[in-house]
N, C-alpha and C. Protein backbone atom coordinates (compact mmCIF):
# COMPACT_ATOMS: atom_id res chain seq x y z
N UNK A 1 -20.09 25.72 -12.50
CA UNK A 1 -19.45 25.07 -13.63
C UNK A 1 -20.50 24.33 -14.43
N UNK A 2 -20.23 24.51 -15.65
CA UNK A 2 -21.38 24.09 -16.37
C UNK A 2 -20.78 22.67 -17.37
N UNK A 3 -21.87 21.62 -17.73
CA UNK A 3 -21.41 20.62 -18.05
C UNK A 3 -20.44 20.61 -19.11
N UNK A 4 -20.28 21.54 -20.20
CA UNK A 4 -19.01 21.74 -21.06
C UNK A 4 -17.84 22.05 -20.62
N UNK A 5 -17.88 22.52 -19.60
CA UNK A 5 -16.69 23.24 -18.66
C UNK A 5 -16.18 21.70 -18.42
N UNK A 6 -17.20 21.13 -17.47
CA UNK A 6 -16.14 19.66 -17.12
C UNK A 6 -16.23 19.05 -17.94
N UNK A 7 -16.36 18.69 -18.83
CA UNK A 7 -15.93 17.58 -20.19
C UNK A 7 -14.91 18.35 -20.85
N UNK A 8 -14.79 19.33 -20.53
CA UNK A 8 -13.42 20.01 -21.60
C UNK A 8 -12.06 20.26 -20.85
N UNK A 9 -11.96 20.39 -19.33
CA UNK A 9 -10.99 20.09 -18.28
C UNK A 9 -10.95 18.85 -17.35
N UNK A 10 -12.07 18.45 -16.63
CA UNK A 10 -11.88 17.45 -16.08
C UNK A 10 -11.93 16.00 -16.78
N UNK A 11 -12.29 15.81 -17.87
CA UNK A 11 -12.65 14.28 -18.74
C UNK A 11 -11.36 14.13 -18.72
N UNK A 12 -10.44 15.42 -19.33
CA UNK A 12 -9.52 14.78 -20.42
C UNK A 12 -7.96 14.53 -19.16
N UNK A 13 -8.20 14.70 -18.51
CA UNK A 13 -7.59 14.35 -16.99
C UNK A 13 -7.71 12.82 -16.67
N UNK A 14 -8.79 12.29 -17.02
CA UNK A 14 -9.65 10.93 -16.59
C UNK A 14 -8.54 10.02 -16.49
N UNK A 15 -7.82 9.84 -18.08
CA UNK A 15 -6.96 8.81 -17.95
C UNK A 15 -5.92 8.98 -17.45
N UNK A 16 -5.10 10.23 -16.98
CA UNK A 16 -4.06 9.93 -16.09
C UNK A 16 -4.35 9.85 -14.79
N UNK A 17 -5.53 10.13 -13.97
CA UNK A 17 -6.16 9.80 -12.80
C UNK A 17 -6.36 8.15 -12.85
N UNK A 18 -6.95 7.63 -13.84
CA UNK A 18 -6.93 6.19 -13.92
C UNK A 18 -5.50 5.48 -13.36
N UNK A 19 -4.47 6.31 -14.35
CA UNK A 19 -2.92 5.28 -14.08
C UNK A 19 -2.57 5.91 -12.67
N UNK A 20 -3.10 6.41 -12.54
CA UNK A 20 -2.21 6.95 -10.53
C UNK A 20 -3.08 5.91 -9.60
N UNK A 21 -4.54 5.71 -10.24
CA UNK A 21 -5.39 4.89 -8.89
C UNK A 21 -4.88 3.75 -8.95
N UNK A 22 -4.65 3.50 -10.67
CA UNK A 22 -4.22 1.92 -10.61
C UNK A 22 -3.03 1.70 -10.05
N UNK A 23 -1.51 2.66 -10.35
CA UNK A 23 -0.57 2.90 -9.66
C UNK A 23 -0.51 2.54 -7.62
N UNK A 24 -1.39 3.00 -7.81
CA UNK A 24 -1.46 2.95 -5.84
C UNK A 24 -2.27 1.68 -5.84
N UNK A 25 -2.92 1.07 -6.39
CA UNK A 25 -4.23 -0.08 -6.16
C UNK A 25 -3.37 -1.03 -6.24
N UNK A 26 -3.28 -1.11 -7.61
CA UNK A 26 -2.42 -2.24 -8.53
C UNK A 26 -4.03 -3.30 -9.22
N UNK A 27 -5.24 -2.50 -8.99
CA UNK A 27 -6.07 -3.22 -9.36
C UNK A 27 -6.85 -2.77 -10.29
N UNK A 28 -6.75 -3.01 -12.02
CA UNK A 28 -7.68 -2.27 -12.86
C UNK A 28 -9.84 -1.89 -11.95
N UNK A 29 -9.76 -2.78 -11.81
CA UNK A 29 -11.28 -2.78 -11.18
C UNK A 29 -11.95 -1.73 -10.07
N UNK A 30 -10.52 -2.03 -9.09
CA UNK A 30 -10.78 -0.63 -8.09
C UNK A 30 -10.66 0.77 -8.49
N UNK A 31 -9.46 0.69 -9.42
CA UNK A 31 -9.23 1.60 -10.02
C UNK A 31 -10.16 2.80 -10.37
N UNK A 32 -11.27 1.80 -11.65
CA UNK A 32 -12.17 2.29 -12.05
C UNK A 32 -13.01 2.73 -11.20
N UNK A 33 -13.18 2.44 -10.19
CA UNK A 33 -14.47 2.73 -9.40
C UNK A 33 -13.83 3.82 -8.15
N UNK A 34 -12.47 3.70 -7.97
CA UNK A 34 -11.97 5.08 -7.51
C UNK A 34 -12.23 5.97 -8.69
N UNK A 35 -12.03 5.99 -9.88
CA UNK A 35 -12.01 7.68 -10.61
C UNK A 35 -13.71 7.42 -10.86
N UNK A 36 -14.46 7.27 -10.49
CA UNK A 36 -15.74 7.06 -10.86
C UNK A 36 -16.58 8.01 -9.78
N UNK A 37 -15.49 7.33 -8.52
CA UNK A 37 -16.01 8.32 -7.23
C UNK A 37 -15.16 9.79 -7.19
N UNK A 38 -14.07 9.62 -7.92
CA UNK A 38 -13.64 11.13 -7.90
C UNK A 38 -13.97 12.14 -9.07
N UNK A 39 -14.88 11.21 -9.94
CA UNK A 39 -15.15 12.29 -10.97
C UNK A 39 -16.70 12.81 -10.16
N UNK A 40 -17.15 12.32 -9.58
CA UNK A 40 -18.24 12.46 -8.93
C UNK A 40 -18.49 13.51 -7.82
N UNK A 41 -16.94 13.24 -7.09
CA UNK A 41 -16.96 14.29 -5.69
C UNK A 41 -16.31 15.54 -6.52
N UNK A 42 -15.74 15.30 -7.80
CA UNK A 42 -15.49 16.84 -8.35
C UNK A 42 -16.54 17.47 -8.78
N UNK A 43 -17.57 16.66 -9.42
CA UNK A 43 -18.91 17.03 -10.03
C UNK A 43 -19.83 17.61 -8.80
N UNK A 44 -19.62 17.26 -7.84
CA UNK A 44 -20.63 17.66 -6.95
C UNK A 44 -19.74 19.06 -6.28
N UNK A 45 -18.59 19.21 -6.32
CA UNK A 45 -17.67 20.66 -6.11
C UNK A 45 -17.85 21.00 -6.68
N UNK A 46 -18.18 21.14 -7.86
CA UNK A 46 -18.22 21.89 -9.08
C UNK A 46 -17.63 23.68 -8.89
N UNK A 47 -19.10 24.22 -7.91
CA UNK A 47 -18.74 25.46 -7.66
C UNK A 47 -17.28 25.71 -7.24
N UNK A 48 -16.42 25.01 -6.10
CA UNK A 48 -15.23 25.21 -5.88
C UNK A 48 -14.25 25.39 -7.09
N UNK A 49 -14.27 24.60 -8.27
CA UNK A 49 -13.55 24.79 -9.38
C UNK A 49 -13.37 26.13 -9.79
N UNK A 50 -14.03 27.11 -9.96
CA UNK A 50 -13.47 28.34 -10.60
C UNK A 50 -12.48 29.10 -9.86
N UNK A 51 -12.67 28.37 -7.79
CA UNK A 51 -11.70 29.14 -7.67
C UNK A 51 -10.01 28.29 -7.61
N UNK A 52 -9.80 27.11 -8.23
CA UNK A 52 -8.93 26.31 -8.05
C UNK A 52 -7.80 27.13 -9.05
N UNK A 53 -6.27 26.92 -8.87
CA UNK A 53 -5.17 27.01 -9.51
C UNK A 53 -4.73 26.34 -10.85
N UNK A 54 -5.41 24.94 -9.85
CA UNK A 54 -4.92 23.77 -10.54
C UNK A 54 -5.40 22.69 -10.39
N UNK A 55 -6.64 22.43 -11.36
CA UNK A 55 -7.42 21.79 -11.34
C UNK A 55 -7.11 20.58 -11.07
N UNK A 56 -5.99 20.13 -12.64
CA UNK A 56 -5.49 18.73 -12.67
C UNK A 56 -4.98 18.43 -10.85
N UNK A 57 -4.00 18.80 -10.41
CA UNK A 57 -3.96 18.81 -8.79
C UNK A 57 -4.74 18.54 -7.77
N UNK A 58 -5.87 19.00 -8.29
CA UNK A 58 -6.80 18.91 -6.72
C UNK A 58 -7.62 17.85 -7.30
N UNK A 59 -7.71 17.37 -8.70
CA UNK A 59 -8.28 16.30 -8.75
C UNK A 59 -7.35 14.74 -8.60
N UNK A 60 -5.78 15.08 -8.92
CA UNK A 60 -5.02 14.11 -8.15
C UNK A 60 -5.28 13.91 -6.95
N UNK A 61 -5.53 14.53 -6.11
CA UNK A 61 -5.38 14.75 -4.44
C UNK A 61 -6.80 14.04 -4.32
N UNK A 62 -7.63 14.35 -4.91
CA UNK A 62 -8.92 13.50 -4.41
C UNK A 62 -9.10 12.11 -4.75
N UNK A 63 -8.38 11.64 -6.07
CA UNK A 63 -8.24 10.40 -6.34
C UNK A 63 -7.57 9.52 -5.08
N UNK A 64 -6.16 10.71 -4.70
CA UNK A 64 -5.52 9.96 -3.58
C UNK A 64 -5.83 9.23 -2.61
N UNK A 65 -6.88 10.95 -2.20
CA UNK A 65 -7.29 10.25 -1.25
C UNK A 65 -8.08 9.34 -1.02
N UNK A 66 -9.32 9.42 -2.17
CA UNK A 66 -9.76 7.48 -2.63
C UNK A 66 -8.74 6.88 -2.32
N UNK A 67 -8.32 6.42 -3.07
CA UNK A 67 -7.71 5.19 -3.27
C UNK A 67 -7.13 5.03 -1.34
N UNK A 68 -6.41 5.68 -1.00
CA UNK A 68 -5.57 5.38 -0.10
C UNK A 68 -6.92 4.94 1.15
N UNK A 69 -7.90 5.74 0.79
CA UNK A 69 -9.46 4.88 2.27
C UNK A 69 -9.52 3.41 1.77
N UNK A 70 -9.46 3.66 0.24
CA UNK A 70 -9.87 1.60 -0.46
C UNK A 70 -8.69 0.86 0.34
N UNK A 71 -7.25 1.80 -0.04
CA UNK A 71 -6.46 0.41 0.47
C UNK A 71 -6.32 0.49 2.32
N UNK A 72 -6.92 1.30 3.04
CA UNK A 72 -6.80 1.19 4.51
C UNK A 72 -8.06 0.09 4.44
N UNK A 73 -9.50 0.47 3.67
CA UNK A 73 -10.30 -0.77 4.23
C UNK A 73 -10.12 -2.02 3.78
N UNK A 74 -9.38 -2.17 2.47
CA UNK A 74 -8.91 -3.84 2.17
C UNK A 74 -7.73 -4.09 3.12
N UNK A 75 -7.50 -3.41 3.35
CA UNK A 75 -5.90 -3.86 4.08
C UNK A 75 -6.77 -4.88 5.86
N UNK A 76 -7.44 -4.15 6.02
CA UNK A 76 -8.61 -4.62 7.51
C UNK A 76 -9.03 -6.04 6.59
N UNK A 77 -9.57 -5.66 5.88
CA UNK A 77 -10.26 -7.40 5.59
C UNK A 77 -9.19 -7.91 5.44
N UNK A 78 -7.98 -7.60 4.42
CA UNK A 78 -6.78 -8.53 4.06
C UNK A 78 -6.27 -8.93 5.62
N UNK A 79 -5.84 -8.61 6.39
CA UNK A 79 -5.39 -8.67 7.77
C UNK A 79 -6.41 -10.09 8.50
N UNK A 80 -7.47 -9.80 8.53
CA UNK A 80 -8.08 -10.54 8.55
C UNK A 80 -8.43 -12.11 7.91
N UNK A 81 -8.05 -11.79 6.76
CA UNK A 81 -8.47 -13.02 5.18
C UNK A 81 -6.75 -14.34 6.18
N UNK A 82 -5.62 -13.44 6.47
CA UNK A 82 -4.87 -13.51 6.79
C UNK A 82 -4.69 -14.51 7.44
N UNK A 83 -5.06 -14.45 8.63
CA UNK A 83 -5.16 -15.20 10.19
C UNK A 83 -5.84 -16.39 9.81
N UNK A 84 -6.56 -16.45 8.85
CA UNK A 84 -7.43 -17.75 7.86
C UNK A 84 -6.24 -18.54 7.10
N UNK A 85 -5.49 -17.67 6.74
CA UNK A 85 -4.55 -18.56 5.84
C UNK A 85 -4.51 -19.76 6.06
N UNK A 86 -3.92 -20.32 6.92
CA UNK A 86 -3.43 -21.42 7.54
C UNK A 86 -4.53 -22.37 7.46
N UNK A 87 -6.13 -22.29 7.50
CA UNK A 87 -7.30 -23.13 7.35
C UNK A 87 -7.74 -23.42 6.62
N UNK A 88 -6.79 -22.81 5.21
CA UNK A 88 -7.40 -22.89 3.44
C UNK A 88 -6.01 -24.17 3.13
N UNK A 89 -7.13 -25.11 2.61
CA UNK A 89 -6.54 -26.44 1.87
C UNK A 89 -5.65 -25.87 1.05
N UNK A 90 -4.13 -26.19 0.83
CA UNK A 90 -3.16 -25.89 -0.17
C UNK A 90 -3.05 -27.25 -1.24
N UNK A 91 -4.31 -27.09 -2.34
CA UNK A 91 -4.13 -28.57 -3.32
C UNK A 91 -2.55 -28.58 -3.99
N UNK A 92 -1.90 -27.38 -4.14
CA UNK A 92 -1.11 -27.27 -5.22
C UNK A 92 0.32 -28.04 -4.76
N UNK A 93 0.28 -27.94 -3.17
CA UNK A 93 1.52 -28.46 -3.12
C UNK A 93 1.46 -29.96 -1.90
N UNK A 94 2.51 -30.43 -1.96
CA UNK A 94 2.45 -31.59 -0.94
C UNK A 94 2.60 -31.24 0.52
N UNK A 95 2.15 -31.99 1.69
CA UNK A 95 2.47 -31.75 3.09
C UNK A 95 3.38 -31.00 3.37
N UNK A 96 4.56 -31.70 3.17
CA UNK A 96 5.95 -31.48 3.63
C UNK A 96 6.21 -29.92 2.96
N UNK A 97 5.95 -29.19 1.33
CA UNK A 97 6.39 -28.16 1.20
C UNK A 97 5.00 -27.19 2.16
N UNK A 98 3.79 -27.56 2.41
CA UNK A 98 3.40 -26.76 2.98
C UNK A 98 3.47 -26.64 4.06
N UNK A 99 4.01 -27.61 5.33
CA UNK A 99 4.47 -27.24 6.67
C UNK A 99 6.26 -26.69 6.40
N UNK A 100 7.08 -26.86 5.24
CA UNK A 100 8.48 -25.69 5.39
C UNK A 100 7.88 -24.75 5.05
N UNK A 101 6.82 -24.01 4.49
CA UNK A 101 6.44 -22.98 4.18
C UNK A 101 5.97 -22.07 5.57
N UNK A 102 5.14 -22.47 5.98
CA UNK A 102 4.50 -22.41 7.15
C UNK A 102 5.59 -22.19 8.36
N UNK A 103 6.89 -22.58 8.26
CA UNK A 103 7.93 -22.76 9.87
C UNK A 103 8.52 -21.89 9.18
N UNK A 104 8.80 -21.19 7.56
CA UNK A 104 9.68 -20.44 7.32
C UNK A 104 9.18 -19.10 7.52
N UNK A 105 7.59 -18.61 6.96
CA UNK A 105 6.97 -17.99 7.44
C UNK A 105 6.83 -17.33 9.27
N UNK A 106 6.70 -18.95 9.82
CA UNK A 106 6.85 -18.20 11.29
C UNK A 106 7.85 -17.81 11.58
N UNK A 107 9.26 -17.51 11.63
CA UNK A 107 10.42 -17.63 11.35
C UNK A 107 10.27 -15.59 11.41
N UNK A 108 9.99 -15.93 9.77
CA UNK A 108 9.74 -14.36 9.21
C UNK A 108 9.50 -13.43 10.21
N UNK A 109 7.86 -13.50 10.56
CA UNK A 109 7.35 -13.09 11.12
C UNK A 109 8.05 -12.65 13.12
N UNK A 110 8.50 -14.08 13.15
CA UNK A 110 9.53 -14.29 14.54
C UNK A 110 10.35 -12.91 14.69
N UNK A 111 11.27 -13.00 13.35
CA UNK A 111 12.21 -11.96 13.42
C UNK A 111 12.24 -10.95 13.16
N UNK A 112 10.89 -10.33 12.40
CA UNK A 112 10.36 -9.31 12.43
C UNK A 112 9.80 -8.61 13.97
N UNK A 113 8.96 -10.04 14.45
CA UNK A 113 8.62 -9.13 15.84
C UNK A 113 9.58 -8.68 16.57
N UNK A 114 10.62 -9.81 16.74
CA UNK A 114 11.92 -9.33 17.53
C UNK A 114 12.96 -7.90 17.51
N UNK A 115 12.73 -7.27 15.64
CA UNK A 115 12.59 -5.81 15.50
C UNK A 115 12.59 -4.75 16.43
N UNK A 116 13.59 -3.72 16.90
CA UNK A 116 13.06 -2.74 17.60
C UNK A 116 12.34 -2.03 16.50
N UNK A 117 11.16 -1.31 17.29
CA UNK A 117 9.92 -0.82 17.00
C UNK A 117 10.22 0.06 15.70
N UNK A 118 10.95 0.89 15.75
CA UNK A 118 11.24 1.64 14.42
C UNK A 118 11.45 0.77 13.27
N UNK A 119 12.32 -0.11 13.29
CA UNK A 119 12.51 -0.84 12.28
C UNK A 119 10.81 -1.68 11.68
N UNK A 120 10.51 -2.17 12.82
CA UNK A 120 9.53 -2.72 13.14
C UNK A 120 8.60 -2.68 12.17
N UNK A 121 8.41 -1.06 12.52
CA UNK A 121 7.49 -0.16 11.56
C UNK A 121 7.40 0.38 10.51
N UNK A 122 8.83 0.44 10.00
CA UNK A 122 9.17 0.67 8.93
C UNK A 122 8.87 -0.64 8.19
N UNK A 123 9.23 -1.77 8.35
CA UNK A 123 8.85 -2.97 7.07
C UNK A 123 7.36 -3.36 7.18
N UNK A 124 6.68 -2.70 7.96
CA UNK A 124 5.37 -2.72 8.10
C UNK A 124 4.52 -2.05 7.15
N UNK A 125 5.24 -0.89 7.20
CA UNK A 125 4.64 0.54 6.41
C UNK A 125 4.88 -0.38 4.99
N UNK A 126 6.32 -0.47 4.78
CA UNK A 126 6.43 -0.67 3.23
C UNK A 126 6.47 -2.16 2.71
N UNK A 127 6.87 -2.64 2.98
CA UNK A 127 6.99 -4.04 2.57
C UNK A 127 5.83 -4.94 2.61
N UNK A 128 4.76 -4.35 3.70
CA UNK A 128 3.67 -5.46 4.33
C UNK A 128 2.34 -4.37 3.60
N UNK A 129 2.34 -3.40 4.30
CA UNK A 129 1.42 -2.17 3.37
C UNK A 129 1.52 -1.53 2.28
N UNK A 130 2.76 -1.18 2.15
CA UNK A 130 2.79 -1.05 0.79
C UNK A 130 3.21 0.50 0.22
N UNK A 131 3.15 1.07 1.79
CA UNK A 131 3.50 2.90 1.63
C UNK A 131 4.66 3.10 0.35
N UNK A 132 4.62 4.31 -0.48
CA UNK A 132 6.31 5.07 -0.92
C UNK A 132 6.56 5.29 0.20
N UNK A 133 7.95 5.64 0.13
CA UNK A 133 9.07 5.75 1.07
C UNK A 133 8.31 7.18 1.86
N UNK A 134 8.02 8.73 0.49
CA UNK A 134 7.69 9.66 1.18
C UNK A 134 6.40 9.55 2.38
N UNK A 135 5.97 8.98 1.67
CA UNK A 135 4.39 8.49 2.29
C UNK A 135 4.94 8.47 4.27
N UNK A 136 5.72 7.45 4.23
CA UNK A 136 6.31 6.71 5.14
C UNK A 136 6.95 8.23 5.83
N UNK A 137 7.28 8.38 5.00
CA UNK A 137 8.26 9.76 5.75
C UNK A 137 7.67 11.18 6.45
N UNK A 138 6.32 10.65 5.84
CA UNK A 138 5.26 11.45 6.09
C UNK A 138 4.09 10.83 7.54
N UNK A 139 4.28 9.89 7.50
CA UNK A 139 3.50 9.70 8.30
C UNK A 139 4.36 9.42 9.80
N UNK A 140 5.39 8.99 9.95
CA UNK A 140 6.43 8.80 11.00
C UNK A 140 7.28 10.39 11.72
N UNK A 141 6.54 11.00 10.36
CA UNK A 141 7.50 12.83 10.61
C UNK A 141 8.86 12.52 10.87
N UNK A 142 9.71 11.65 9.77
CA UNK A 142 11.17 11.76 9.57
C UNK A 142 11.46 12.17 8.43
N UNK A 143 12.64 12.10 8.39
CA UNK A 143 12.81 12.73 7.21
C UNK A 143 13.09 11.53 5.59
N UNK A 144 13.16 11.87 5.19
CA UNK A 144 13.20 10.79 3.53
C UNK A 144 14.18 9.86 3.83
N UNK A 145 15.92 10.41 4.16
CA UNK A 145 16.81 9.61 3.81
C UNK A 145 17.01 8.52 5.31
N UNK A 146 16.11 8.90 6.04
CA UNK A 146 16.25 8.64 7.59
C UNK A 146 15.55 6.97 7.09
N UNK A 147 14.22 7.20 6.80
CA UNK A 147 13.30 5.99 5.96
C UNK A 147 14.18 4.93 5.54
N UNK A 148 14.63 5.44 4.47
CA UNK A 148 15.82 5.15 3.45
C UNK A 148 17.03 3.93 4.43
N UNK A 149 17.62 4.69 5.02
CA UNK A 149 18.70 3.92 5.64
C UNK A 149 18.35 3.05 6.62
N UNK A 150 17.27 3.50 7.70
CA UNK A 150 17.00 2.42 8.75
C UNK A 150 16.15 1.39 8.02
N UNK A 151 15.15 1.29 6.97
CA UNK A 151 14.36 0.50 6.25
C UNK A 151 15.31 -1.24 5.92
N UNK A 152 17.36 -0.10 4.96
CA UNK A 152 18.14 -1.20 4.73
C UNK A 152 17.91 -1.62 5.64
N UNK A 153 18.52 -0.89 6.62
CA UNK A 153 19.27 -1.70 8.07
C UNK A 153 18.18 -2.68 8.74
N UNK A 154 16.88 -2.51 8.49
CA UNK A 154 15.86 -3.36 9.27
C UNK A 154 15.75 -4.32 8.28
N UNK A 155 15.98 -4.58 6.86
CA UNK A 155 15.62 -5.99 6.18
C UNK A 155 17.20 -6.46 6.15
N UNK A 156 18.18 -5.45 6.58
CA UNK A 156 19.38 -6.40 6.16
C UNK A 156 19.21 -7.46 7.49
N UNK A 157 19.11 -6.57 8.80
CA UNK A 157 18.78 -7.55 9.99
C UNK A 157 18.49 -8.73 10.01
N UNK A 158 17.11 -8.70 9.30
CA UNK A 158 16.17 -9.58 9.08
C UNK A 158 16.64 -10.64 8.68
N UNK A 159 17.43 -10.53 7.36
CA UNK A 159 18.01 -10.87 6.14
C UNK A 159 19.31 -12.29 6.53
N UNK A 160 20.03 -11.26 8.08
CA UNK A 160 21.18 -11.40 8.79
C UNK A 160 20.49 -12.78 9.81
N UNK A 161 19.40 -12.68 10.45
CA UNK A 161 19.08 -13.59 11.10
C UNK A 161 18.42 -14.86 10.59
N UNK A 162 17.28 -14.57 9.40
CA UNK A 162 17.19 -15.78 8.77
C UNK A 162 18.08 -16.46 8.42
N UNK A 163 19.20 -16.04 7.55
CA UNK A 163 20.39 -16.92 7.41
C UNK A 163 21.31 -17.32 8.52
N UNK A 164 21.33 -16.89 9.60
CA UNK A 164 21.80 -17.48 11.01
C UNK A 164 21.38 -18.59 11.66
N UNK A 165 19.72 -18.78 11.46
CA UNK A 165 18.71 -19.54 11.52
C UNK A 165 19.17 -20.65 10.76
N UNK A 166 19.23 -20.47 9.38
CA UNK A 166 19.44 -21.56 8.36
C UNK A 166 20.89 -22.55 8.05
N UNK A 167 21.56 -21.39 8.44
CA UNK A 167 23.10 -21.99 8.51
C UNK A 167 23.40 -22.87 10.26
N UNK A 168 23.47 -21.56 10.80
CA UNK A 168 23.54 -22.68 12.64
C UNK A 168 22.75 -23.19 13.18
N UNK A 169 21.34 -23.03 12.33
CA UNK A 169 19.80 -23.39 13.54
C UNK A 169 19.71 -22.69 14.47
N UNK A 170 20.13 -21.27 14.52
CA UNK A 170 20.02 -20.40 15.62
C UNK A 170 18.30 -19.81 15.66
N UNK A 171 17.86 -20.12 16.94
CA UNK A 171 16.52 -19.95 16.97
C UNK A 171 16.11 -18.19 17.55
């Protein structure tokens, strides 16, 4: 593939590869530097291109899969940044709202662990990581609407015991 070839199919691709990285990121910055690395790993395929279908496609799929290594390795530091929370000075608010914050939080977390494991995993995947549903459906090998219904049923739970908590003080 010669350099007119990719400025005349792959450039003009650029910006909807941009809104999918940012789509999955949610971060203009990473963004950029995911399609930066996928205009790059296409440039260095180059030869593979003539025999592709569908170009635009396989250059979605490589953005993907950027982005989705960025957010497994921020997700490790975030996890991490995490367990710190609790040691970072809160100027913005007073004692008292930052220790109810803190018991409502453990709380959260309480009744999440208490979760059987499916559920468990499901508000893990999406709510805490951040998966689509298919994603989820994909990686558990269920099916879409399966996701779908136990996902309710695990935040209505949730939902069901915090307010049990709050109304009777049920621990």
């Amino acid at each position: 593939m010669s350099l007119e070839l990719f400025l005349s199919q792959v450039m003009p691709v650029k910006p909807k590869l941009l809104r999918f990285a940012y789509r999955l990121l949610g971060n203009e910055e990473d963004a950029k530097d995911i399609i930066q690395d996928a205009l790059m790993k296409v440039w260095h395929h180059k030869e593979r291109m003539n025999e592709l279908q569908n170009l635009e496609a396989w250059c979605m799929r490589i953005t993907r899969n950027l982005a989705l290594d960025r957010m497994k390795s921020k997700k490790f530091r975030q996890s991490d940044d995490l367990d710190h929370v609790r040691e970072l000075p809160a100027n913005t608010r007073n004692p008292h709202a930052n220790m109810e914050q803190s018991d409502t939080m453990k709380k959260v977390h309480q009744v999440i662990q208490s979760l059987p494991e499916k559920y468990r995993t499901l508000i893990q995947l999406r709510d805490m990581d951040g998966y689509a549903y298919q994603e989820i459906a994909d990686i558990l090998e269920i099916d879409l609407n399966e996701v779908k219904v136990n996902l309710h049923r695990a935040r209505k739970t949730v939902r069901e015991q915090l307010q049990n908590m709050h109304v009777y003080g049920l621990q």
